[in-house]
N, C-alpha and C. Protein backbone atom coordinates (compact mmCIF):
# COMPACT_ATOMS: atom_id res chain seq x y z
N UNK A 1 0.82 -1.20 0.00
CA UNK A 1 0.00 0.00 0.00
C UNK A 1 0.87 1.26 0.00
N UNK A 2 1.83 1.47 0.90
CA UNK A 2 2.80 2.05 0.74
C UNK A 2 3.58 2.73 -0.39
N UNK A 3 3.62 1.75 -1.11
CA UNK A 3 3.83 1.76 -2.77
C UNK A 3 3.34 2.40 -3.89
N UNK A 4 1.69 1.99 -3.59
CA UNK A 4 1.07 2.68 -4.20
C UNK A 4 1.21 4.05 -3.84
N UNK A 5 1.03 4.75 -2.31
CA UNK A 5 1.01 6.18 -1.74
C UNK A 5 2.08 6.55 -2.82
N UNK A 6 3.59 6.30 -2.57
CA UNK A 6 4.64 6.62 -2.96
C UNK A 6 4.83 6.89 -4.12
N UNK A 7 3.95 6.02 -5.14
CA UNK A 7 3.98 5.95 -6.63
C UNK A 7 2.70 7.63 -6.69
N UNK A 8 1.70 7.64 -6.18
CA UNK A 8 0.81 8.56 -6.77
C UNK A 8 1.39 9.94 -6.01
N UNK A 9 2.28 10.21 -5.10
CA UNK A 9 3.06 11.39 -4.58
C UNK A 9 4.10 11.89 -6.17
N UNK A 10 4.57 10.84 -6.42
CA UNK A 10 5.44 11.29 -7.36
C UNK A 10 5.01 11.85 -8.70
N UNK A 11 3.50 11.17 -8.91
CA UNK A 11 3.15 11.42 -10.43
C UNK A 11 2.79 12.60 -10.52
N UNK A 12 3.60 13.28 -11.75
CA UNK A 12 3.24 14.13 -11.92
C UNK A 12 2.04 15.02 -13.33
N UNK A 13 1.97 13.70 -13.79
CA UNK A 13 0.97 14.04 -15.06
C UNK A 13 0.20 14.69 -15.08
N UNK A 14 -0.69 14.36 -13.71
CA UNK A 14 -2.15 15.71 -13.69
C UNK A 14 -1.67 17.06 -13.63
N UNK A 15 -0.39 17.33 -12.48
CA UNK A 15 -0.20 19.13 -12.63
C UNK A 15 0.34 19.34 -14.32
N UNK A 16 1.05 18.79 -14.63
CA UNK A 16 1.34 18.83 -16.13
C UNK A 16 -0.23 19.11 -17.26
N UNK A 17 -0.98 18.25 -16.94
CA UNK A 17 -2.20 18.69 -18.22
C UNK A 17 -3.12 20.31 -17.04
N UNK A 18 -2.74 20.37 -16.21
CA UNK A 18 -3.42 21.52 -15.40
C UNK A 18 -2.66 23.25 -16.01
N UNK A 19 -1.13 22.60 -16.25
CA UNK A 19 -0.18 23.43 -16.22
C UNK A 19 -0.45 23.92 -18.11
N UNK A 20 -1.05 22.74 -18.98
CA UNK A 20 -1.11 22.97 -20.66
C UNK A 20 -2.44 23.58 -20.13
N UNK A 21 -3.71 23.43 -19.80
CA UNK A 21 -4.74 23.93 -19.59
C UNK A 21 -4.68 25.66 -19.42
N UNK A 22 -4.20 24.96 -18.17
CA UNK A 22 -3.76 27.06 -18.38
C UNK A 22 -3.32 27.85 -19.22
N UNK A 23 -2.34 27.61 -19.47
CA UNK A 23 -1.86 27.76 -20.83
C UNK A 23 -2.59 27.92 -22.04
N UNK A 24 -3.46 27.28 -22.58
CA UNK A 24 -4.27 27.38 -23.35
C UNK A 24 -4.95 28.25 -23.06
N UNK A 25 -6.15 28.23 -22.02
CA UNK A 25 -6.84 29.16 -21.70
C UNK A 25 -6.28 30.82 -21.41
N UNK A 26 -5.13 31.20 -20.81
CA UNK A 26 -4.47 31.97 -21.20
C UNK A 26 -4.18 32.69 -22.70
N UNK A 27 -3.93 31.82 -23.67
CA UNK A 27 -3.72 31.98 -24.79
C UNK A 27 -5.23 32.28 -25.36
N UNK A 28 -5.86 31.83 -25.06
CA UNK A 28 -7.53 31.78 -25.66
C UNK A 28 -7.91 33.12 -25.20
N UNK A 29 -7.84 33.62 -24.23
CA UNK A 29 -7.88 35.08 -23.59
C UNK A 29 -7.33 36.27 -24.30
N UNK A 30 -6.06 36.51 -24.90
CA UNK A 30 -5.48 36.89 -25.59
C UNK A 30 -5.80 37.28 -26.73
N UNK A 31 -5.96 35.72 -27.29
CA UNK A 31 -6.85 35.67 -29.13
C UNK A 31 -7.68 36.83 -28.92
N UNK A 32 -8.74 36.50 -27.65
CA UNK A 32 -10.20 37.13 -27.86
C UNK A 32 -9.97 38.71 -27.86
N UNK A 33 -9.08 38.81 -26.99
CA UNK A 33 -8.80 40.48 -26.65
C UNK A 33 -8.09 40.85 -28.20
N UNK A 34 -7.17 40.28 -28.74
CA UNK A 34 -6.90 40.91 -29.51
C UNK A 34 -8.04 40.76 -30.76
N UNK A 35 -8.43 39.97 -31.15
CA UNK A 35 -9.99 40.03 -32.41
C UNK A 35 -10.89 41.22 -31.97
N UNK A 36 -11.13 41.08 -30.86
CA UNK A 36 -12.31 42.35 -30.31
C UNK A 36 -11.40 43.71 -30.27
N UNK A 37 -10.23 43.75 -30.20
CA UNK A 37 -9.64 44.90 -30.50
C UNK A 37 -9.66 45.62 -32.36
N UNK A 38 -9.14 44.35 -33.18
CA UNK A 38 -9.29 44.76 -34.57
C UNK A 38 -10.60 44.82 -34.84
N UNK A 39 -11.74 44.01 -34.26
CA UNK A 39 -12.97 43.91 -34.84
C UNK A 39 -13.20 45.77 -34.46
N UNK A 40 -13.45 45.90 -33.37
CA UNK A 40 -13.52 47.59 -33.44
C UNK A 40 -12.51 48.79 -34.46
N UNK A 41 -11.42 48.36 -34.38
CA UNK A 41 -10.56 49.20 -35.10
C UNK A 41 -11.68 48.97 -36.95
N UNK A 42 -11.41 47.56 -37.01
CA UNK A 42 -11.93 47.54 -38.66
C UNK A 42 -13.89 48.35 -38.72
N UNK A 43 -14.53 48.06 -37.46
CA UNK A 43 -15.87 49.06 -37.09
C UNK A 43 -15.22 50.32 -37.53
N UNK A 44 -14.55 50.79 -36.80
CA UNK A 44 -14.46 52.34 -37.34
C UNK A 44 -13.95 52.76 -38.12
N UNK A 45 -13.21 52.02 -39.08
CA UNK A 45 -12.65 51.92 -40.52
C UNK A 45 -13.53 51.97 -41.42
N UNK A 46 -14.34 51.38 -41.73
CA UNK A 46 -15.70 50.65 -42.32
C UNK A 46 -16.78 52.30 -41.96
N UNK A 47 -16.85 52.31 -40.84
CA UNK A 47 -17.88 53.37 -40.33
C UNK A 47 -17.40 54.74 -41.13
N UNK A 48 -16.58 54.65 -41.20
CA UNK A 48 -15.78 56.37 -41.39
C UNK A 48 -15.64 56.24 -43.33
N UNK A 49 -15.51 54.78 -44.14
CA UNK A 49 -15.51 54.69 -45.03
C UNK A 49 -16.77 54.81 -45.90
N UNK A 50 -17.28 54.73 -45.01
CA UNK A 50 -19.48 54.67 -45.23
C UNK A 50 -19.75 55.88 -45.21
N UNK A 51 -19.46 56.78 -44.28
CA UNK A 51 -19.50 58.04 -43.79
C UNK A 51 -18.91 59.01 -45.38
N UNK A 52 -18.19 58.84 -45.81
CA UNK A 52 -17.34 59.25 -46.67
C UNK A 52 -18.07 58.85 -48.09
N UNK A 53 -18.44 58.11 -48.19
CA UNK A 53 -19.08 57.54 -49.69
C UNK A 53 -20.60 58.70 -49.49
């Protein structure tokens, strides 16, 4: 039994897919901020090009 304790102390796989998770989701955060940043920039590009015609 011992063994087993000793073996599941050491594993470290789960903080590892916790550690890509974040990561991802981090990165997914990012994407969004930056799309919603150009999506407005290209709004008022578009708006001001409409405006103008």
């Amino acid at each position: 039994m011992s063994k087993i304790f000793a073996r599941f102390v050491r594993d470290e796989s789960g903080a590892t897919a916790i550690e890509y998770g974040l990561i991802a989701a981090l990165i997914a955060v990012v994407v969004i901020t930056a799309l919603t940043n150009i999506g407005t920039s290209l709004n008022t590009t578009f708006q001001s090009v409409a405006d103008k015609l």
